[in-house]
Structures are given as C-alpha cells and as structure tokens.
N, C-alpha and C. Protein backbone atom coordinates (compact mmCIF):
# COMPACT_ATOMS: atom_id res chain seq x y z
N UNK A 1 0.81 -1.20 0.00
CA UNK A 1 0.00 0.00 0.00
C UNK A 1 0.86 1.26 0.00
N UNK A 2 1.88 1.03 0.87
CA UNK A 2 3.12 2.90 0.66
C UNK A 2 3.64 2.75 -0.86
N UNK A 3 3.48 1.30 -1.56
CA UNK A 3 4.11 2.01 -3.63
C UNK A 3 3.12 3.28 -3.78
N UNK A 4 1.85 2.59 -3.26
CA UNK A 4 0.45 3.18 -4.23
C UNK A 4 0.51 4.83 -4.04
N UNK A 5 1.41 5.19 -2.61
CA UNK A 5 0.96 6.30 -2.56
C UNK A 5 2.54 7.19 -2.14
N UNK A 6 3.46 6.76 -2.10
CA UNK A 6 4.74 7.40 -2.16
C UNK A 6 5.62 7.04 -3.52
N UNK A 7 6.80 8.15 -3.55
CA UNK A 7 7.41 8.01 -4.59
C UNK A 7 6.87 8.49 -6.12
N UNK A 8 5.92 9.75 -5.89
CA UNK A 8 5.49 9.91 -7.32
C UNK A 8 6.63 10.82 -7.75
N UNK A 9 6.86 10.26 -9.15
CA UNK A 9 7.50 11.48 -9.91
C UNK A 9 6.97 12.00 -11.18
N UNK A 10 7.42 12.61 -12.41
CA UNK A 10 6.99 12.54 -13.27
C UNK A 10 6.51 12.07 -14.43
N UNK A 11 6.91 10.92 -14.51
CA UNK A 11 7.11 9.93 -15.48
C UNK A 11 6.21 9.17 -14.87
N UNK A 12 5.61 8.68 -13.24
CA UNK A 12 4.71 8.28 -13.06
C UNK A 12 3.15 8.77 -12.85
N UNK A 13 3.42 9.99 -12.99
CA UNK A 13 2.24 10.64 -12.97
C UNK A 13 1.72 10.89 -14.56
N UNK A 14 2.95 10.92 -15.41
CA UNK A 14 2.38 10.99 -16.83
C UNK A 14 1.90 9.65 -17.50
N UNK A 15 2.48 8.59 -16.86
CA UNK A 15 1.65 6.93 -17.20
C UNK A 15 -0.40 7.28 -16.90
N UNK A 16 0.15 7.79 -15.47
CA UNK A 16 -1.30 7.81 -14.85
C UNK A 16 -2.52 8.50 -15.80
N UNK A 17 -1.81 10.15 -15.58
CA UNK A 17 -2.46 10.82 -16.90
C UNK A 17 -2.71 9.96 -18.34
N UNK A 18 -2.14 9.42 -19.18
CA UNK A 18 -2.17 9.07 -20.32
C UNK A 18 -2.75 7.90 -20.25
N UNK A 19 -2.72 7.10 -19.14
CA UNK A 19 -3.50 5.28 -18.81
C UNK A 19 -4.85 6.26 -18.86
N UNK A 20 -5.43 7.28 -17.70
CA UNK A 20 -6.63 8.10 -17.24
C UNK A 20 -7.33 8.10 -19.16
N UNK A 21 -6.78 9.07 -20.08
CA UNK A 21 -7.36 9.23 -21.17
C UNK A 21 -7.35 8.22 -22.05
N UNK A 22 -6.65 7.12 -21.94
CA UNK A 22 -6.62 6.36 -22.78
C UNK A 22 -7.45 5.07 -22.51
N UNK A 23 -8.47 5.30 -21.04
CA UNK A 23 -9.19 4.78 -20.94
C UNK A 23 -10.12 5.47 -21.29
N UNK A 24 -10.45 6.65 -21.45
CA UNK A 24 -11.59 7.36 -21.46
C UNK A 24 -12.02 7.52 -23.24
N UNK A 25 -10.76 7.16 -23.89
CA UNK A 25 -11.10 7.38 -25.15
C UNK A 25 -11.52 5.86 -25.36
N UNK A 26 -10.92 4.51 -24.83
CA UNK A 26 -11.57 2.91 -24.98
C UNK A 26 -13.04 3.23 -24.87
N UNK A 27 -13.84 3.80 -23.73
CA UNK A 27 -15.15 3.49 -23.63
C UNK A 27 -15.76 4.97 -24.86
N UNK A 28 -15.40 5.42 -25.36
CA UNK A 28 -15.98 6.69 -26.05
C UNK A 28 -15.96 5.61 -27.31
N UNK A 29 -14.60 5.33 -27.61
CA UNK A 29 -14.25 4.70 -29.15
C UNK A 29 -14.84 3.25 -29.08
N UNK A 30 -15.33 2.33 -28.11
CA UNK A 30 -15.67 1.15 -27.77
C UNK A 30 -14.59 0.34 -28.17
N UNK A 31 -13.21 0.70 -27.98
CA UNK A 31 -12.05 -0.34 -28.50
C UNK A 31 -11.44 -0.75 -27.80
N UNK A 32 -11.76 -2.26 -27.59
CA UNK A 32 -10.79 -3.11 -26.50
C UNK A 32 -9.11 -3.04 -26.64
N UNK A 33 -8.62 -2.85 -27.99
CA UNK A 33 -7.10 -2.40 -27.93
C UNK A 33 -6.65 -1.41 -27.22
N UNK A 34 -7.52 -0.09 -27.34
CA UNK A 34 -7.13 0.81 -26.46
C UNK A 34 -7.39 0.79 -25.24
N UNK A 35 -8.40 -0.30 -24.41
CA UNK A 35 -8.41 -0.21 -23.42
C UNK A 35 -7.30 -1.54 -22.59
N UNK A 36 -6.71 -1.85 -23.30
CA UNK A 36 -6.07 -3.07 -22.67
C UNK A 36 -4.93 -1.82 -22.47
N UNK A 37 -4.03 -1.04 -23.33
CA UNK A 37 -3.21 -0.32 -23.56
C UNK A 37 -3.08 0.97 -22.05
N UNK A 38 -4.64 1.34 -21.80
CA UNK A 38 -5.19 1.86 -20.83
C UNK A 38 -4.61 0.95 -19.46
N UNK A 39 -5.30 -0.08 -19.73
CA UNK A 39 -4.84 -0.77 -18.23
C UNK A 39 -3.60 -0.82 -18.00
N UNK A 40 -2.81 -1.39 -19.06
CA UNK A 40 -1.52 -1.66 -19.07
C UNK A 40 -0.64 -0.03 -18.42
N UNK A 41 -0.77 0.92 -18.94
CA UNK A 41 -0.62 1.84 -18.38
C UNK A 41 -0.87 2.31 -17.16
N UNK A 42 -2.24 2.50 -16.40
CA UNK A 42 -2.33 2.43 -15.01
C UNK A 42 -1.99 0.97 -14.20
N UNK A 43 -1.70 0.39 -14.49
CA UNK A 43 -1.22 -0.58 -13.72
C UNK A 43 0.04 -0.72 -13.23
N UNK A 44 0.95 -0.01 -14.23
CA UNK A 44 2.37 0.96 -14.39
C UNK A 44 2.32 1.84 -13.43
N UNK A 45 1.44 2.84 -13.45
CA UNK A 45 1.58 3.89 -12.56
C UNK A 45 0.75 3.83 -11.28
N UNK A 46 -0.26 2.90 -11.21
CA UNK A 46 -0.23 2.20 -9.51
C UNK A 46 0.54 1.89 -9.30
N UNK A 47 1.36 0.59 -9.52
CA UNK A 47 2.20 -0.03 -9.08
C UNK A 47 3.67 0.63 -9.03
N UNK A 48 4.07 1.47 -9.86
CA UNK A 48 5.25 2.05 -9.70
C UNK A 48 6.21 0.37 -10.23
N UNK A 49 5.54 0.36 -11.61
CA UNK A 49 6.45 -0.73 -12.47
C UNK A 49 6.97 -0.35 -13.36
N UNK A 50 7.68 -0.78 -14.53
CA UNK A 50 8.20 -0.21 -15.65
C UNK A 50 8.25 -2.04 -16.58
N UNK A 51 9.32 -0.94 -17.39
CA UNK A 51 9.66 -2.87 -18.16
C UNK A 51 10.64 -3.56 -17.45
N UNK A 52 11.31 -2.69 -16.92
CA UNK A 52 12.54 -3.26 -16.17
C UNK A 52 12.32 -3.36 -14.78
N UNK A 53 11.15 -3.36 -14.22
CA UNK A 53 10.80 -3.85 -12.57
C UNK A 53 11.27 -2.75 -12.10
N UNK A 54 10.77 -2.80 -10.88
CA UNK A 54 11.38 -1.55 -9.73
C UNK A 54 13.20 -1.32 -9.82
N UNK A 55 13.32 -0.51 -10.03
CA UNK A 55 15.01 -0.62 -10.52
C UNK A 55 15.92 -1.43 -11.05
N UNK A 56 15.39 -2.37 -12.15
CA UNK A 56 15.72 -3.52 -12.72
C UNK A 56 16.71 -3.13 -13.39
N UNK A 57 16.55 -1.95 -14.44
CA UNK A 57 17.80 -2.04 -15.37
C UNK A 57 19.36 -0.95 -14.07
N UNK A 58 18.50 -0.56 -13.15
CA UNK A 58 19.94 0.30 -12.37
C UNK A 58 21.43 -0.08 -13.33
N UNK A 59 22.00 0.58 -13.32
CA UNK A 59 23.72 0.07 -13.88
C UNK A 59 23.99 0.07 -12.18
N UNK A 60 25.00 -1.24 -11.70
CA UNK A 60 25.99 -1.20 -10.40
C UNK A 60 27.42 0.04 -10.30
N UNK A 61 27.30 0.87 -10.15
CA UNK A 61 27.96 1.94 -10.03
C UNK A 61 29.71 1.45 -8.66
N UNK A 62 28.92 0.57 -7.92
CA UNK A 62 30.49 -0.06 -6.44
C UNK A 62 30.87 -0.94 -7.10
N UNK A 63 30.69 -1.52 -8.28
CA UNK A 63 31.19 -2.77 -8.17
C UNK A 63 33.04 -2.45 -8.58
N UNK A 64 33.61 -3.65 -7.73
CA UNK A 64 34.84 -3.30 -7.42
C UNK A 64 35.79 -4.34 -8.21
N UNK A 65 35.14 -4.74 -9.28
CA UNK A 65 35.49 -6.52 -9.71
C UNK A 65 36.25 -6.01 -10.67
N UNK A 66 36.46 -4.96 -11.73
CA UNK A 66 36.77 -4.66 -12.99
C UNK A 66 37.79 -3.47 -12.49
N UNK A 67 38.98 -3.78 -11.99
CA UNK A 67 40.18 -2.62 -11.36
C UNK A 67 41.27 -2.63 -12.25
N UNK A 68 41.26 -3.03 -13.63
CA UNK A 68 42.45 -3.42 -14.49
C UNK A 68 42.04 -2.42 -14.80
N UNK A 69 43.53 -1.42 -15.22
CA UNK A 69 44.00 -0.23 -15.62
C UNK A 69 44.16 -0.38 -17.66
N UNK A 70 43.58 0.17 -17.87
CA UNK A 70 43.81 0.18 -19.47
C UNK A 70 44.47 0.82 -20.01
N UNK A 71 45.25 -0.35 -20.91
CA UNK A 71 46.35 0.90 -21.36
C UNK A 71 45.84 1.23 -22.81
N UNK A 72 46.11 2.46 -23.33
CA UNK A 72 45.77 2.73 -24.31
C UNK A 72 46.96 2.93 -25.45
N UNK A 73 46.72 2.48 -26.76
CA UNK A 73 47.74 2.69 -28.16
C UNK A 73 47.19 3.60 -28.78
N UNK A 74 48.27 4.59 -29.47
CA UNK A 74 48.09 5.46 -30.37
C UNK A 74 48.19 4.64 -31.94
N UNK A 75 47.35 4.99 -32.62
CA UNK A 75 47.57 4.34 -33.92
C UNK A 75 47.68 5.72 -35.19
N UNK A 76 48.31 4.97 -35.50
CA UNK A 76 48.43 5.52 -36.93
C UNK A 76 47.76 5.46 -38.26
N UNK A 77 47.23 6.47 -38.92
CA UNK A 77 46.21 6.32 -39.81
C UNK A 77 46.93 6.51 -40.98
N UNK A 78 48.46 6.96 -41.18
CA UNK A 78 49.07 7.34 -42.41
C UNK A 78 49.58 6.02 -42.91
N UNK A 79 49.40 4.61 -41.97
CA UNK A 79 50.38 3.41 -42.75
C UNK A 79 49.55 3.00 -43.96
C-alpha cells in the first residue's frame, strides 16, 4: 500500500495521466485495444512498475570486480 501512494515522480504521474485518457477514449471509441493499452498503463503507474521492474535495469555503479588499468595505443592512420 506505501508504492500506491509514495514516490510519485513525473514519469509516473504521466503513465497515470495518459492510462486516465486512454481509458476514457476505450469506452468513447468502444475499442478493447485501447483499453487493454489503458490498463496496461495504469497498472504501471499504480504499481510504480516499468519494463525493467522496480530498478531492474539500475547500472551497479560499487562494483569493485573490474580494477584493471587500461592501457591505451596510439595508432596511426598514415600506414
């Protein structure tokens, strides 16, 4: 119940907005495509999901595994 109601930002409030009309245009237009599209969208922005889960795609920023120093070559483009 604290997803449903903390943590809004913008990107979840614009799912909400755009799920909101894009249900409203399913029952105007009577089109089940747009209303699946609708759900799919607020269900996003209840839940505070994405494609990549609650911080799924994060990049690991500590990881300490990859400490090899690279050396770099100058090349030559005139050979």
């Amino acid at each position: 119940m604290k997803t449903i109601f903390n943590n809004w930002n913008v990107m979840r409030g614009l799912r909400l907005a755009l799920g909101i009309f894009a249900l409203v245009q399913a029952f105007i237009q009577r089109d089940i495509t747009v209303g699946l599209l609708a759900g799919f969208l607020l269900l996003t922005a209840i839940a505070n999901i994405g494609c990549c889960g609650a911080n799924g795609c994060a990049v690991d920023f500590k990881s300490k595994t990859n400490k090899k120093k690279i050396i770099y070559e100058e090349l030559d483009a005139k050979k």
